[in-house]
Structures are given as C-alpha cells and as structure tokens.
PDB file of N, CA and C in Angstrom:
ATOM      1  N   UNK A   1     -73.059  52.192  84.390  1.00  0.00           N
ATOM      2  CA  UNK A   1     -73.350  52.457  85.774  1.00  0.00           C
ATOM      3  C   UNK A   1     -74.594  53.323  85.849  1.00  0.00           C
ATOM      4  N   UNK A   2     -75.576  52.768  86.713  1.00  0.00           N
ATOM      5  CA  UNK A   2     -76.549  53.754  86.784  1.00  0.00           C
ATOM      6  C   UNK A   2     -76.664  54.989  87.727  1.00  0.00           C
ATOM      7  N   UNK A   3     -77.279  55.898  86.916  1.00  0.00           N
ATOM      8  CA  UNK A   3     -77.353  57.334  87.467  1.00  0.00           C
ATOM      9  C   UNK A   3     -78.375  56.875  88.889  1.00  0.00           C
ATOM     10  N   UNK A   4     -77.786  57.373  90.342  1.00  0.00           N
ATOM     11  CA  UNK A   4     -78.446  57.303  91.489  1.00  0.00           C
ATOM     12  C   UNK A   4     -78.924  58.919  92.049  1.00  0.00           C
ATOM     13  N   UNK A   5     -79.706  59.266  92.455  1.00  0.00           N
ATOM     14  CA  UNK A   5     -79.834  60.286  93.202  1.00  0.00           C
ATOM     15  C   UNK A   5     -79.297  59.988  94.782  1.00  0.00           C
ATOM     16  N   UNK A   6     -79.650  61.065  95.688  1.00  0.00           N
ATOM     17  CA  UNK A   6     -79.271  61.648  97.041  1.00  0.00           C
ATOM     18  C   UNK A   6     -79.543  59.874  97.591  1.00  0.00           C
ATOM     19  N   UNK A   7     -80.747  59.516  97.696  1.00  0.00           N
ATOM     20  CA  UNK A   7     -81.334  58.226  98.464  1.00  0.00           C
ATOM     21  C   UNK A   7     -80.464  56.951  97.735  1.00  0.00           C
ATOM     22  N   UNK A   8     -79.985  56.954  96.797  1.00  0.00           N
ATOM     23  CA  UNK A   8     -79.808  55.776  96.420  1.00  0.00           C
ATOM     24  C   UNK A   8     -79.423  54.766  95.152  1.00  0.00           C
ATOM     25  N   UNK A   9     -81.543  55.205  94.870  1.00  0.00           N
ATOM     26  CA  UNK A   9     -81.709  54.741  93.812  1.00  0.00           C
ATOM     27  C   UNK A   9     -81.898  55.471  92.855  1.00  0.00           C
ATOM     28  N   UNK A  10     -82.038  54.857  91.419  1.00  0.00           N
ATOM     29  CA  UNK A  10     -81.915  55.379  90.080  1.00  0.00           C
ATOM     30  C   UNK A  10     -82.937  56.836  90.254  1.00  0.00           C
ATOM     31  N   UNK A  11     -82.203  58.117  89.749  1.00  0.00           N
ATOM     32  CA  UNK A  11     -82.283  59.288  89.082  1.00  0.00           C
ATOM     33  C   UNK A  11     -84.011  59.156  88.347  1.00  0.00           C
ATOM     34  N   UNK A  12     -85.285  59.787  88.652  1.00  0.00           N
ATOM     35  CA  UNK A  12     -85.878  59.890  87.927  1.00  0.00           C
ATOM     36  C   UNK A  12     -85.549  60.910  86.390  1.00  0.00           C
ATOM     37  N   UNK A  13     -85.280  60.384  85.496  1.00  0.00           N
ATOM     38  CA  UNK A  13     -85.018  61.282  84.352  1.00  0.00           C
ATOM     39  C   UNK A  13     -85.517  62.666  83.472  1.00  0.00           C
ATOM     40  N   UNK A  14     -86.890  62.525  84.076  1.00  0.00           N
ATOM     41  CA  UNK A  14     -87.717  63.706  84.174  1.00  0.00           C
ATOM     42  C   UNK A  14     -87.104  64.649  85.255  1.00  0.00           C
ATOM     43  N   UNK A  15     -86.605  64.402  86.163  1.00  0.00           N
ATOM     44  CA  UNK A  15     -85.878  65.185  87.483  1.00  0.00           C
ATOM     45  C   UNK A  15     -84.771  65.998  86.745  1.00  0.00           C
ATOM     46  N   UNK A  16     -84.010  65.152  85.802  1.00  0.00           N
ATOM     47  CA  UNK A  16     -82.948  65.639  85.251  1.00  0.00           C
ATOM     48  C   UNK A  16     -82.755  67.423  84.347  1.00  0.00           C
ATOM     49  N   UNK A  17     -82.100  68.286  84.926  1.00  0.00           N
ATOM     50  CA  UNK A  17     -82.066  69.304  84.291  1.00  0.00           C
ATOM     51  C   UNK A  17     -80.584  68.947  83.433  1.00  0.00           C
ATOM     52  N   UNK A  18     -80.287  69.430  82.112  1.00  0.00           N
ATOM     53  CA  UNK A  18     -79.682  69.237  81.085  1.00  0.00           C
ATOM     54  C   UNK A  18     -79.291  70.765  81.470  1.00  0.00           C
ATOM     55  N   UNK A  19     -77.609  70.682  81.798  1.00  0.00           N
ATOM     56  CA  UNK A  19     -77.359  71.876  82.198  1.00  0.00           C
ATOM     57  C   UNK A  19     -76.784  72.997  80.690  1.00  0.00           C
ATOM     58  N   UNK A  20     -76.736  72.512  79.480  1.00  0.00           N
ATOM     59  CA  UNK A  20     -76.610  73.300  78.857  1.00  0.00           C
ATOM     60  C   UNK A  20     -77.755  73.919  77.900  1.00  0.00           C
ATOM     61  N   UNK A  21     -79.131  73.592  78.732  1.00  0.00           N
ATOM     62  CA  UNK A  21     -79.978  74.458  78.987  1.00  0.00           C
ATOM     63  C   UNK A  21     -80.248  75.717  79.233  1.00  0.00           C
ATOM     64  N   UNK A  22     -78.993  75.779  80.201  1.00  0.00           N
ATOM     65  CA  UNK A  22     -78.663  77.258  81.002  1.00  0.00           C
ATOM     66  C   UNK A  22     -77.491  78.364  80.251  1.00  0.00           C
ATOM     67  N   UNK A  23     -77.102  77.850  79.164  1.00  0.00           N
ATOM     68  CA  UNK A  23     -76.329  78.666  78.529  1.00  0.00           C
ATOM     69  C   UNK A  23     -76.792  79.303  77.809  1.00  0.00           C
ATOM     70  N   UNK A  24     -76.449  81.042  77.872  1.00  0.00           N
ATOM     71  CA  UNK A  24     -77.032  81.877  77.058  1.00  0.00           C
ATOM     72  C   UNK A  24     -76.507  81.449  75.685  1.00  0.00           C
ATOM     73  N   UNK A  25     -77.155  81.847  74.431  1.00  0.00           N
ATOM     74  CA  UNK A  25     -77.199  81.850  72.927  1.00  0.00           C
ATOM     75  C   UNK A  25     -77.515  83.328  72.429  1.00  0.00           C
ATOM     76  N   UNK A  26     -76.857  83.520  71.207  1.00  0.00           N
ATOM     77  CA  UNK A  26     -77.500  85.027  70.823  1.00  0.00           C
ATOM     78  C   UNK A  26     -78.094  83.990  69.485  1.00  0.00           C
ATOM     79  N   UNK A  27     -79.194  85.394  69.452  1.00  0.00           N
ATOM     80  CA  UNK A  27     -79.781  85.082  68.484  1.00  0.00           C
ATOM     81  C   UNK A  27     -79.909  86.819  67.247  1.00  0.00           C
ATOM     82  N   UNK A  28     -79.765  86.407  66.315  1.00  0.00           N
ATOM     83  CA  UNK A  28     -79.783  87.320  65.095  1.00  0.00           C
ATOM     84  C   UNK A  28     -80.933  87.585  64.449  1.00  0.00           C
ATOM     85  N   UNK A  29     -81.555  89.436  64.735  1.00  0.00           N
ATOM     86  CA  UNK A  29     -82.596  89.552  64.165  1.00  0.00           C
ATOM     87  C   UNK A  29     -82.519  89.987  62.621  1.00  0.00           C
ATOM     88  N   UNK A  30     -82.839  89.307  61.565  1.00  0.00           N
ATOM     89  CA  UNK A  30     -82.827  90.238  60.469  1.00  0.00           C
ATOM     90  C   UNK A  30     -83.686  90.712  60.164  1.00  0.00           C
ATOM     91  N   UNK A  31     -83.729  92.408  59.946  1.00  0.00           N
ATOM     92  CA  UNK A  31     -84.910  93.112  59.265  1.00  0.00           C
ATOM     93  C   UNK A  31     -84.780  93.114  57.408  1.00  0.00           C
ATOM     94  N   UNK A  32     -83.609  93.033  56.924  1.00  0.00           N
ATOM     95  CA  UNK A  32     -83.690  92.862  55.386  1.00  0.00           C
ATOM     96  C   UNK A  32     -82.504  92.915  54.982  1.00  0.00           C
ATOM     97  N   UNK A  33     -82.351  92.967  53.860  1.00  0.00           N
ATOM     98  CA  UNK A  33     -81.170  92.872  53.106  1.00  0.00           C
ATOM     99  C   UNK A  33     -80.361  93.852  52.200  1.00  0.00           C
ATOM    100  N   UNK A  34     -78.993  94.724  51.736  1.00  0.00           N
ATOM    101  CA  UNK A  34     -79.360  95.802  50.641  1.00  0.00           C
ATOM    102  C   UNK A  34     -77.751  95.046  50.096  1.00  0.00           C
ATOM    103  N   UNK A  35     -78.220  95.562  48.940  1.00  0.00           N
ATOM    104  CA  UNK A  35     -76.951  94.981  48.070  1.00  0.00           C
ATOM    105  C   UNK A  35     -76.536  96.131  47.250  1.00  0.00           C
ATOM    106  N   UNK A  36     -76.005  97.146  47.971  1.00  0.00           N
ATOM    107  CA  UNK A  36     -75.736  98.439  46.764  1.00  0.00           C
ATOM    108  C   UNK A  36     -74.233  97.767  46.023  1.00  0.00           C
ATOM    109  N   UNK A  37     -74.079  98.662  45.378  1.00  0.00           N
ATOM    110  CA  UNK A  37     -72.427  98.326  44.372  1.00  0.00           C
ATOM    111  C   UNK A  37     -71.470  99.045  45.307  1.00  0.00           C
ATOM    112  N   UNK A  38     -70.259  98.613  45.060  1.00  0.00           N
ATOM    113  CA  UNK A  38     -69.078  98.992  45.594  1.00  0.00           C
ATOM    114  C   UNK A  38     -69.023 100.432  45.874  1.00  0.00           C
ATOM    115  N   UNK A  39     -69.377 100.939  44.514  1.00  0.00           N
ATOM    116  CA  UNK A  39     -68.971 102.373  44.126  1.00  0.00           C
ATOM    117  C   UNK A  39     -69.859 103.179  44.965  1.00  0.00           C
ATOM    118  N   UNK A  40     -71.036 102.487  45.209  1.00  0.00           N
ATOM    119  CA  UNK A  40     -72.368 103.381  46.237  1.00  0.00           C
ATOM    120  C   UNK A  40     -71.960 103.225  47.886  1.00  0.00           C
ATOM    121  N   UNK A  41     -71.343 101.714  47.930  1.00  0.00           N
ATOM    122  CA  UNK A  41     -71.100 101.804  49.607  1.00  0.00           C
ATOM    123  C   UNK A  41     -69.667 102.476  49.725  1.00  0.00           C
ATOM    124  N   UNK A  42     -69.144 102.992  48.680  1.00  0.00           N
ATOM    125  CA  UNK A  42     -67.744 103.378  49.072  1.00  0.00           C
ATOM    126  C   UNK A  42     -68.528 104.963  49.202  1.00  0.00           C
ATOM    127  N   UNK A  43     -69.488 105.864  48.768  1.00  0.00           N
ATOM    128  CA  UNK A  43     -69.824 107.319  48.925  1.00  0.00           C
ATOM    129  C   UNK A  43     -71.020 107.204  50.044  1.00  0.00           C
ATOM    130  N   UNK A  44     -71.155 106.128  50.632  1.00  0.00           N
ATOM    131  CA  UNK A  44     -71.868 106.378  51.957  1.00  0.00           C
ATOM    132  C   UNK A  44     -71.700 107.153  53.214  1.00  0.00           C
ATOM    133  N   UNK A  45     -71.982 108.068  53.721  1.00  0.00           N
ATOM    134  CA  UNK A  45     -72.108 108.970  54.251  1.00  0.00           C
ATOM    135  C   UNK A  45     -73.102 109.304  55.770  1.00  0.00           C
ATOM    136  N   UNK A  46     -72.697 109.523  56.464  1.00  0.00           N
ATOM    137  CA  UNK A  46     -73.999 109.918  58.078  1.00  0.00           C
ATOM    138  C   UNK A  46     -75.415 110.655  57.253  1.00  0.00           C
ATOM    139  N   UNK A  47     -76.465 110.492  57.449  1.00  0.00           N
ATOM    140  CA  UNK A  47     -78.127 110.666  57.043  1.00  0.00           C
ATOM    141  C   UNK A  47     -77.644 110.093  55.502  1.00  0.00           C
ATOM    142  N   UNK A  48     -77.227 109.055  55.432  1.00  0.00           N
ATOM    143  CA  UNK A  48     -77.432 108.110  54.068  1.00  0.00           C
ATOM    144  C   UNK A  48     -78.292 107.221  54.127  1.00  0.00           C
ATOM    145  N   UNK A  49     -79.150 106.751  53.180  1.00  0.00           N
ATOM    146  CA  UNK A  49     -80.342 106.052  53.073  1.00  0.00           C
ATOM    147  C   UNK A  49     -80.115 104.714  52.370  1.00  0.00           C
ATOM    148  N   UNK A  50     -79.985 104.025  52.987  1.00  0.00           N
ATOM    149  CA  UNK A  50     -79.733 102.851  52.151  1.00  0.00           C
ATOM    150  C   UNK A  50     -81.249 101.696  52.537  1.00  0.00           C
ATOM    151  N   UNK A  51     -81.573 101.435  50.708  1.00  0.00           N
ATOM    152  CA  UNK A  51     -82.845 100.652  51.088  1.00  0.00           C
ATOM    153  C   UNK A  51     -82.805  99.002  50.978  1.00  0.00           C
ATOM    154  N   UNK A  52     -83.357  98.550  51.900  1.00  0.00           N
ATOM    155  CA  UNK A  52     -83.390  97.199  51.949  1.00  0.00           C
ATOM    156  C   UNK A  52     -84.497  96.894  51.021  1.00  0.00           C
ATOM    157  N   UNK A  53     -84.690  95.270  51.597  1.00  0.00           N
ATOM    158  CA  UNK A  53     -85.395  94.361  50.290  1.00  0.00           C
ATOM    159  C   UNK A  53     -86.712  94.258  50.755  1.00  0.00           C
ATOM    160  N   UNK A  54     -86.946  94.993  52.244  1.00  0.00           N
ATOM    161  CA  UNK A  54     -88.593  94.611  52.660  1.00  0.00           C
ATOM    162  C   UNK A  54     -88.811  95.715  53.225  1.00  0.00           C
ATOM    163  N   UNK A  55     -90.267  95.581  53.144  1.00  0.00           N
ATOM    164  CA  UNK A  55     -91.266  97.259  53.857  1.00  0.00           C
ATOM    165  C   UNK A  55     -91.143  96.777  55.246  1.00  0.00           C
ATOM    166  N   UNK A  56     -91.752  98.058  56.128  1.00  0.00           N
ATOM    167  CA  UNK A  56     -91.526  98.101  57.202  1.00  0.00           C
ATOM    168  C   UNK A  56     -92.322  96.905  58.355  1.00  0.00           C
ATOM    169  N   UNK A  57     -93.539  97.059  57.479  1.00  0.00           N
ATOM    170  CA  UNK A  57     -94.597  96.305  58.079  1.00  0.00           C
ATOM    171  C   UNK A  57     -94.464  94.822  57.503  1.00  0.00           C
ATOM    172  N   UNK A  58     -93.483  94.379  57.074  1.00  0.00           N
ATOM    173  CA  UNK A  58     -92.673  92.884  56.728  1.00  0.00           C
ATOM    174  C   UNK A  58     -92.071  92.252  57.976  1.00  0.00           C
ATOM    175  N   UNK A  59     -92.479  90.468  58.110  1.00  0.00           N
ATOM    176  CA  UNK A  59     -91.726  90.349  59.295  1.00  0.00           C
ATOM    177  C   UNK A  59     -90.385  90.006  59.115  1.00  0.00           C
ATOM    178  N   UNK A  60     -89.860  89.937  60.310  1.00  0.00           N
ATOM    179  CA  UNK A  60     -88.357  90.201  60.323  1.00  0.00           C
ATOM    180  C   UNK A  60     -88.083  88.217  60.600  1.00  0.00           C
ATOM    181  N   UNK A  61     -86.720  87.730  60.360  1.00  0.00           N
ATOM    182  CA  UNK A  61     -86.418  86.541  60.927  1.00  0.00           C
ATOM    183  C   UNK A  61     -85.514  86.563  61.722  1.00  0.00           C
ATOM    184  N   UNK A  62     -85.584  85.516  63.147  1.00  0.00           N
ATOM    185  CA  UNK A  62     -84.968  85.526  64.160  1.00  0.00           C
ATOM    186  C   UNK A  62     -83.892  83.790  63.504  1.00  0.00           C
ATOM    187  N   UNK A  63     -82.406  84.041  63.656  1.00  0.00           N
ATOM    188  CA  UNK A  63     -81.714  82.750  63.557  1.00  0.00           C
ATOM    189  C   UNK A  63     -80.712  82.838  64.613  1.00  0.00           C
ATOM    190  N   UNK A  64     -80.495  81.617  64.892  1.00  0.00           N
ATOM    191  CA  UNK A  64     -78.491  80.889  65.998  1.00  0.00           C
ATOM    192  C   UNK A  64     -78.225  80.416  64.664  1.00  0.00           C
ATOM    193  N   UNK A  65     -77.042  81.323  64.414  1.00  0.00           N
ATOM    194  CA  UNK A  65     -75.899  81.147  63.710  1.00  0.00           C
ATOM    195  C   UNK A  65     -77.110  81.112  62.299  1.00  0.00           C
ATOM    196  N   UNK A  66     -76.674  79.915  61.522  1.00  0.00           N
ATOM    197  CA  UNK A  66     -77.232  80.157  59.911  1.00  0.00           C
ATOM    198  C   UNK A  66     -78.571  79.512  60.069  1.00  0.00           C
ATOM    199  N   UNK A  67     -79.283  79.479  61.348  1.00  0.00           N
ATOM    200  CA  UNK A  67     -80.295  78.656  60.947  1.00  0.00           C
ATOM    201  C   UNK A  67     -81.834  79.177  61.778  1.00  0.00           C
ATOM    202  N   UNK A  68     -82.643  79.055  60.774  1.00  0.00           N
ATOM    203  CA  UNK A  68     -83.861  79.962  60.919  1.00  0.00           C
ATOM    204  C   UNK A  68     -84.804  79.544  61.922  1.00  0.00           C
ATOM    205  N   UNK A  69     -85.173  80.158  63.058  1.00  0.00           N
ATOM    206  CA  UNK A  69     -85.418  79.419  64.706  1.00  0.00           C
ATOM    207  C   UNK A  69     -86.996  79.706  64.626  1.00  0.00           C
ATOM    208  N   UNK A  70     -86.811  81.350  63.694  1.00  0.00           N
ATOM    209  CA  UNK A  70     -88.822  81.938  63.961  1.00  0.00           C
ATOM    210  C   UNK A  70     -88.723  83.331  63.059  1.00  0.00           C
ATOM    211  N   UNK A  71     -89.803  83.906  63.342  1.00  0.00           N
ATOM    212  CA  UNK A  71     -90.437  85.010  62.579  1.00  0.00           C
ATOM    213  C   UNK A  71     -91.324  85.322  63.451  1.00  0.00           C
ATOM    214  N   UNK A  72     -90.891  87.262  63.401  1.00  0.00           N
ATOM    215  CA  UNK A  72     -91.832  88.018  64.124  1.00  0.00           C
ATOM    216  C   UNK A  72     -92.294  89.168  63.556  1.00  0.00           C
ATOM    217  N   UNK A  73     -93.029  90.014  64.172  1.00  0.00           N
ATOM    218  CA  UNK A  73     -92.825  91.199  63.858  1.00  0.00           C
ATOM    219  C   UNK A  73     -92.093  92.393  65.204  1.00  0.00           C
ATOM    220  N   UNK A  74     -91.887  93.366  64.646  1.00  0.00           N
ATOM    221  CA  UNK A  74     -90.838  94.693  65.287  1.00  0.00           C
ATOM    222  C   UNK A  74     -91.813  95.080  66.294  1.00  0.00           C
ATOM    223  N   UNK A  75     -91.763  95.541  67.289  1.00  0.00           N
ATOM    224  CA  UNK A  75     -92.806  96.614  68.503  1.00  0.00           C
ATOM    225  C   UNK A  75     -92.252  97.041  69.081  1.00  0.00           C
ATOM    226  N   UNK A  76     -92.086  98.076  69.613  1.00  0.00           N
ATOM    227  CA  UNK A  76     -91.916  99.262  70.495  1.00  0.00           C
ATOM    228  C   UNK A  76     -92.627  98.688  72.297  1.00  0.00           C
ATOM    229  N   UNK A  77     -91.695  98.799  73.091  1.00  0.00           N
ATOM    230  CA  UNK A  77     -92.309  98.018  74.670  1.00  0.00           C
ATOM    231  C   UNK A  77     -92.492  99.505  74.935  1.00  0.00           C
ATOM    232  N   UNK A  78     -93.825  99.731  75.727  1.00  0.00           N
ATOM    233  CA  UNK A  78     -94.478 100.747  76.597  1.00  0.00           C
ATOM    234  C   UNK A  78     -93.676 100.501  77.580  1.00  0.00           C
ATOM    235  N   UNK A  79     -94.570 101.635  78.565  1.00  0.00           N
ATOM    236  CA  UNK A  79     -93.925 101.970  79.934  1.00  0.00           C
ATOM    237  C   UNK A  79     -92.485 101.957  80.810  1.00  0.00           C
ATOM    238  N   UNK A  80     -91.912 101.572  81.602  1.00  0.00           N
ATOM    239  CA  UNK A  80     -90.711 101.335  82.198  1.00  0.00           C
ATOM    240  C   UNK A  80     -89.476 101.156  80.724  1.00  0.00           C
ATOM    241  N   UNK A  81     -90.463 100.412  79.971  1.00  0.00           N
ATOM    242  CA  UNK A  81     -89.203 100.068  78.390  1.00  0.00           C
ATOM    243  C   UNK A  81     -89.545 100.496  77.590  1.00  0.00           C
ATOM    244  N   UNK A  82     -90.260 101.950  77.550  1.00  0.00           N
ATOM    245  CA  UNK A  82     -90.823 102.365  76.427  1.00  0.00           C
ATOM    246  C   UNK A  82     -89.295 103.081  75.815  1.00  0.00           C
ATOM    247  N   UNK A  83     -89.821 102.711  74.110  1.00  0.00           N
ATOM    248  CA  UNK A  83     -88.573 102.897  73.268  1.00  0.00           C
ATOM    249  C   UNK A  83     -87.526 101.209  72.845  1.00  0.00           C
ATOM    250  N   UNK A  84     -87.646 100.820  73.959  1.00  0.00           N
ATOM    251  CA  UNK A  84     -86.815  99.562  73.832  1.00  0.00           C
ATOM    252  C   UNK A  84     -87.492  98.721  72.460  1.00  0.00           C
ATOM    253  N   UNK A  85     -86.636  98.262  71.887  1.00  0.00           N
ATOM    254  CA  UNK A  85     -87.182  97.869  70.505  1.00  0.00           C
ATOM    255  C   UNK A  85     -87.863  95.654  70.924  1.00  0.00           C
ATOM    256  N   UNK A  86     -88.456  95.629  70.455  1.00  0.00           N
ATOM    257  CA  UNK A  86     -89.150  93.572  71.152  1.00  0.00           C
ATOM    258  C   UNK A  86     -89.121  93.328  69.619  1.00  0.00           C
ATOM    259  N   UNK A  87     -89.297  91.595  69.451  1.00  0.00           N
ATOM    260  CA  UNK A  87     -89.915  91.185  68.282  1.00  0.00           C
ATOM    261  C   UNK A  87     -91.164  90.195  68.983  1.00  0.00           C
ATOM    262  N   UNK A  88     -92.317  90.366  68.550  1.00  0.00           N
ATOM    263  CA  UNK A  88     -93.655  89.565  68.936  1.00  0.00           C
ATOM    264  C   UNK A  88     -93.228  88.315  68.072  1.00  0.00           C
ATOM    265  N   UNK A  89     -93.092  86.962  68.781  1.00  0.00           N
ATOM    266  CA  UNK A  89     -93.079  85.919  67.620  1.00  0.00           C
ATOM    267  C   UNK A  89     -94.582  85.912  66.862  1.00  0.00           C
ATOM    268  N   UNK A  90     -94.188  85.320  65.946  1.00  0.00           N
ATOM    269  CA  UNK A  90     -95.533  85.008  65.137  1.00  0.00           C
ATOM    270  C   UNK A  90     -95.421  83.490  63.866  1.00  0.00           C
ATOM    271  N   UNK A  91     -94.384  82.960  64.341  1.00  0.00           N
ATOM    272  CA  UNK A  91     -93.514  81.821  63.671  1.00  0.00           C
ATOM    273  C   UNK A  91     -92.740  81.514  64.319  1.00  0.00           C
ATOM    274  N   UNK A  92     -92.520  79.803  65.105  1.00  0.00           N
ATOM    275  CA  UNK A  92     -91.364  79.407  65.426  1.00  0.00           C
ATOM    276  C   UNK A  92     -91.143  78.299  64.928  1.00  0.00           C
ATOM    277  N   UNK A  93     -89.452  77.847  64.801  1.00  0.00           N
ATOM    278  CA  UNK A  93     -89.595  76.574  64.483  1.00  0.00           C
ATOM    279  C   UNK A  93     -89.703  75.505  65.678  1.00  0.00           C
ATOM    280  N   UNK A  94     -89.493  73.963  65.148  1.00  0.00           N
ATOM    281  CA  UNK A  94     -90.009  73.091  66.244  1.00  0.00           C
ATOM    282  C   UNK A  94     -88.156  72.835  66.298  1.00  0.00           C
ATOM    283  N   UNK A  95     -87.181  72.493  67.684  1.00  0.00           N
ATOM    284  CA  UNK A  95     -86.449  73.460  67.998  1.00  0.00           C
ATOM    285  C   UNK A  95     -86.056  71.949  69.289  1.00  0.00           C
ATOM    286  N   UNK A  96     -86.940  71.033  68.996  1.00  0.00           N
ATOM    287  CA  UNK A  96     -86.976  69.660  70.042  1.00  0.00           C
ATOM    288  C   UNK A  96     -85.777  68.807  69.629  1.00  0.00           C
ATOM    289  N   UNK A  97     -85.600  68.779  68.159  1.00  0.00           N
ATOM    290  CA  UNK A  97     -84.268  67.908  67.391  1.00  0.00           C
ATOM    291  C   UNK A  97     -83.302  68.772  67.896  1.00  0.00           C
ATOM    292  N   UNK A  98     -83.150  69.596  67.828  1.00  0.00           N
ATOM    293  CA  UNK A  98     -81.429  70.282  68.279  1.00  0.00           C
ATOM    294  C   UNK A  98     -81.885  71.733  67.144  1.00  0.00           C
ATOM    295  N   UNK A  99     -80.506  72.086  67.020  1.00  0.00           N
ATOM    296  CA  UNK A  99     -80.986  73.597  66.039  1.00  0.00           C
ATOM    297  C   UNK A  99     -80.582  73.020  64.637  1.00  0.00           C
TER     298      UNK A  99
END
C-alpha cells in the first residue's frame, strides 16, 4: 500500500522524517586506559594517582556502545559555560550505514 500524504497522493520521501532520529543516544568519551594489579586498586585511596595509557594533549575517542563514532580533543567552554568540559571533533566516522 502506498504511503499518501494530507492531499492524497504518494508521500514525497525526502518529506519523510525517520522518527528514531529523535531519540537521544549516549555516547562514551574515553580519555585512556589504566590497568593497575589487584593489590594496587585494592590500596587506592582519595588524592590517589592513577596513570593512564595517554598524555594529556592525546585525543580522546567518542563511541555508542562498542563502536568507535569519532575522535576529538578535550576544551574547556568560555563564558556562560566556562569550566564545562566539550570535546572539539577532529575525526568522525561515516555513520550513513547504521552504527
């Protein structure tokens, strides 16, 4: 059966909004990785330092669920959001096939 709009006739398909478009997604920033031993995350402690696998000025990756969407780097938003932490993309993937 064909899709009709308001008048009638067939739905231009470009017209069509794909409503799960509109559903929010989280997305997961990772800044790095640390793999201490048992015995080190069991004496972890408040002002404990635990070091990851990348410097600061390394970009971070943005994924939905296990799968890698882009790459940015970390910034600090001025004014009204100053403090609020952003990632600037600087890598995305192509995101047209599905995720």
């Amino acid at each position: 059966m064909a899709d009709t709009g308001s008048t009638g006739g067939p739905r231009d398909p470009a017209s069509f909004i794909n409503p799960f478009t509109q559903v929010p997604i989280e997305i997961t920033i990772s800044v790095g990785k640390a793999r201490p031993l048992v015995k080190d995350l069991l004496r972890l402690r408040p002002d404990a330092v635990l070091q990851l696998d990348r410097r600061v000025d390394d970009p971070v990756e943005l994924f939905v669920g296990d799968k890698l969407i882009a790459r940015g780097v970390l910034q600090e938003l001025d004014g009204d959001q100053e403090g609020q932490l952003a990632v600037r993309l600087t890598e995305v993937a192509d995101l047209r096939n599905g995720l």
